[in-house]
C-alpha atoms as a PDB file:
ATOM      1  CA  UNK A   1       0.000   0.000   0.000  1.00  0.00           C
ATOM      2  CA  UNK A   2       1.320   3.513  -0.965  1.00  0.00           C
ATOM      3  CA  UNK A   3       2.162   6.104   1.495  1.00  0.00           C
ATOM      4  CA  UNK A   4       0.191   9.235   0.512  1.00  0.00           C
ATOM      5  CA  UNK A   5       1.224  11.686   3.005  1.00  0.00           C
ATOM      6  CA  UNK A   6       3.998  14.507   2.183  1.00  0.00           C
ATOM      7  CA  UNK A   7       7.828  13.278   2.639  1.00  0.00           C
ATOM      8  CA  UNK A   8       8.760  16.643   3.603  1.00  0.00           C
ATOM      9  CA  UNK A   9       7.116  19.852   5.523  1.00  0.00           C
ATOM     10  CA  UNK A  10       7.617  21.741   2.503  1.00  0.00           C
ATOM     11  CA  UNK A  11       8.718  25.644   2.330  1.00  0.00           C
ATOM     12  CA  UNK A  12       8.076  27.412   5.676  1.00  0.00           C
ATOM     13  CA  UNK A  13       8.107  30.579   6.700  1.00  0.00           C
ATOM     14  CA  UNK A  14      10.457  31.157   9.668  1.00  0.00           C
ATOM     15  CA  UNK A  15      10.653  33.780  12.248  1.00  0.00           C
ATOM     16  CA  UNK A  16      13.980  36.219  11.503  1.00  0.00           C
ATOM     17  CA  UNK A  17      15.659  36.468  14.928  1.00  0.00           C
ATOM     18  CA  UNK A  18      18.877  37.129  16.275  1.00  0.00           C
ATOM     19  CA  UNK A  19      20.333  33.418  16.806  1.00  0.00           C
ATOM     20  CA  UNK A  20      22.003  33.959  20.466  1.00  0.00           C
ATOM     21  CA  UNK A  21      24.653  30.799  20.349  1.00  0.00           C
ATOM     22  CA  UNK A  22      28.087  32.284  18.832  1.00  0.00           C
ATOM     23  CA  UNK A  23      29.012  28.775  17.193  1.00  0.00           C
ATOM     24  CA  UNK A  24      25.268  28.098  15.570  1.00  0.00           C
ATOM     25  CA  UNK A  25      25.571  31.962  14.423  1.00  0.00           C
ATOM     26  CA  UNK A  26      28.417  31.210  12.444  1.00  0.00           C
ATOM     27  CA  UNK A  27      27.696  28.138  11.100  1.00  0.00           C
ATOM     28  CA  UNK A  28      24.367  29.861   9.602  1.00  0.00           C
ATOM     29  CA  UNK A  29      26.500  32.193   8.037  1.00  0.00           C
ATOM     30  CA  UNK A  30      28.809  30.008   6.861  1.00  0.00           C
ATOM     31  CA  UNK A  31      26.197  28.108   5.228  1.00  0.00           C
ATOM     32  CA  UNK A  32      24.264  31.057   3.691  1.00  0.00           C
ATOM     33  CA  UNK A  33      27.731  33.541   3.023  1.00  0.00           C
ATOM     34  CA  UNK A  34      27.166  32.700  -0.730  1.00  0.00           C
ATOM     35  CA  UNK A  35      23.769  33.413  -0.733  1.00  0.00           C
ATOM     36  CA  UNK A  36      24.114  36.946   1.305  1.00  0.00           C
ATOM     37  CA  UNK A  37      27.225  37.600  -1.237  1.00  0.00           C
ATOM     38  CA  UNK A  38      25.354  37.713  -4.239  1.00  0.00           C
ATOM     39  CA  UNK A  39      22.881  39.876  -2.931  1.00  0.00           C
ATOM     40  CA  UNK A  40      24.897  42.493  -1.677  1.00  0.00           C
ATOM     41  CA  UNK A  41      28.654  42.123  -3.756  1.00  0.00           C
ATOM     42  CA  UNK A  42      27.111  44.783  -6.881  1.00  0.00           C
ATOM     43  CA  UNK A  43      30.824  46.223  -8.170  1.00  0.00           C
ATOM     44  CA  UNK A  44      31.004  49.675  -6.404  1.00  0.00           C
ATOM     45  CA  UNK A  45      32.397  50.718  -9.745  1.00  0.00           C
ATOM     46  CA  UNK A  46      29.027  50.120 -11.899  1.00  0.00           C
ATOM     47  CA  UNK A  47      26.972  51.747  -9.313  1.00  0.00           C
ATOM     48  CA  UNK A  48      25.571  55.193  -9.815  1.00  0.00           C
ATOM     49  CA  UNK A  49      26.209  58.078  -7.086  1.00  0.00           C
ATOM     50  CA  UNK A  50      22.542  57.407  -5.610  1.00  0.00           C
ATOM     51  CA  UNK A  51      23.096  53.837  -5.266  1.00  0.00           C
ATOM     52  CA  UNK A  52      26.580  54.116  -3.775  1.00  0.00           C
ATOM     53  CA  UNK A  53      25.560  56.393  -0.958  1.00  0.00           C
ATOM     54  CA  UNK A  54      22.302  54.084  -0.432  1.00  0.00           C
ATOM     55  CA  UNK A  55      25.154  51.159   0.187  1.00  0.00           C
ATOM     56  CA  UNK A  56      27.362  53.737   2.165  1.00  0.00           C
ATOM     57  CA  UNK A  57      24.255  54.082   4.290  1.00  0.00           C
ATOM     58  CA  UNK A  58      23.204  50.673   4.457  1.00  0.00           C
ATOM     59  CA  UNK A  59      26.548  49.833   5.921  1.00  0.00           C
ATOM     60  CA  UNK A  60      27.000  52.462   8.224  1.00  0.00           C
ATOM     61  CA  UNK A  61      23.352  51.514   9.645  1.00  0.00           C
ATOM     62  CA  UNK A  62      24.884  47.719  10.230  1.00  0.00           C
ATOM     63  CA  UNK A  63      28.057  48.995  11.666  1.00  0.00           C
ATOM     64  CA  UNK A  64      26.004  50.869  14.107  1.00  0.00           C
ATOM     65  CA  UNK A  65      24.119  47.802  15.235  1.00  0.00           C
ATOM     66  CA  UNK A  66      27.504  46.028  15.192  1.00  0.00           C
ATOM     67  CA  UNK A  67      28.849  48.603  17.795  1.00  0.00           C
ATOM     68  CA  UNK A  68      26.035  48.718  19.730  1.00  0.00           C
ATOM     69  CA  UNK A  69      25.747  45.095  20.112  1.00  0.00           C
ATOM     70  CA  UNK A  70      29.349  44.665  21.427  1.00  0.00           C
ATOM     71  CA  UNK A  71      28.572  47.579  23.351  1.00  0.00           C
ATOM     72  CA  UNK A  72      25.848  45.713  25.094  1.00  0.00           C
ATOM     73  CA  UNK A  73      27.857  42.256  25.652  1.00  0.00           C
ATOM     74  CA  UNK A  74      30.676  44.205  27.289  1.00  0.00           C
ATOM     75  CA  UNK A  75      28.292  45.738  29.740  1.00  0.00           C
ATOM     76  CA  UNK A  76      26.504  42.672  30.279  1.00  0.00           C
ATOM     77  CA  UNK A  77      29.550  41.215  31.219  1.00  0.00           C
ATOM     78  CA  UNK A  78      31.243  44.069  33.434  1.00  0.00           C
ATOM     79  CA  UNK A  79      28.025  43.940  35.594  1.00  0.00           C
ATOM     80  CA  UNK A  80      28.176  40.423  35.800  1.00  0.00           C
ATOM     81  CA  UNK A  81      31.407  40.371  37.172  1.00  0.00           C
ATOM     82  CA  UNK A  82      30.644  44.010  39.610  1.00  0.00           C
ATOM     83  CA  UNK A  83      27.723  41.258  40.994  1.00  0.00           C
ATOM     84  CA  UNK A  84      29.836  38.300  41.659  1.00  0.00           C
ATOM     85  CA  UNK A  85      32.189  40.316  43.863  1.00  0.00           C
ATOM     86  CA  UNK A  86      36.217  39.107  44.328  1.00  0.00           C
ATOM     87  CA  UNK A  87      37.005  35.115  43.299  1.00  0.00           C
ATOM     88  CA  UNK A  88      35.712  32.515  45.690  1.00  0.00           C
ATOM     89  CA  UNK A  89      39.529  31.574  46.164  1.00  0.00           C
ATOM     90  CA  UNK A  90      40.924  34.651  46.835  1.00  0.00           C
ATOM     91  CA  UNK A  91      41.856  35.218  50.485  1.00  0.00           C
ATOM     92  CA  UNK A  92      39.537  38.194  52.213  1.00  0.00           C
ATOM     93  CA  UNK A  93      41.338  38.364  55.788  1.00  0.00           C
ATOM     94  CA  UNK A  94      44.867  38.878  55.691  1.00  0.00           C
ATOM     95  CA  UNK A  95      46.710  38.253  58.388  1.00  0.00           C
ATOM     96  CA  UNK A  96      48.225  41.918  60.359  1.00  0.00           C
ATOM     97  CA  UNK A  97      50.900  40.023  61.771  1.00  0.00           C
END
């Protein structure tokens, strides 16, 4: 008897999110860098004046959210460590003599 029901789930829509695991992040990319290449990788010297301030601006937008996403992982990470105090192994009561 024939199986009738679909092999696959077919194209689905996805929801576009930041992926939060460093390693998974870049293996996306490096699957997709082709892909996001040809999209963006016109010749700067066939575009027109318009177009190459529309990339300049495009690029300074993502450099932005590059900046300010660091930004946010180093503070993240200097309040972590304000919280946790000195290291568990370091001495606190020294000795006066």
């Amino acid at each position: 008897m024939a199986n009738t029901g679909k092999k696959t789930k077919g194209k689905q829509n996805i929801e576009i999110k930041m992926i939060e695991n460093d390693d998974d992040r870049l293996i996306t990319f490096s699957n997709r860098r082709l892909g996001i290449y040809k999209k963006i990788e016109t010749p700067l010297d066939q575009l027109s004046p318009r177009e190459l301030y529309e990339q300049y601006s495009h690029f300074s937008k993502l450099l932005d959210l590059f900046h300010i996403s660091q930004s946010k992982k180093i503070a993240t990470a200097s309040s972590m460590l304000a919280r946790t105090g000195p290291a568990e192994d370091a001495p606190t009561n020294f000795p006066l003599g």
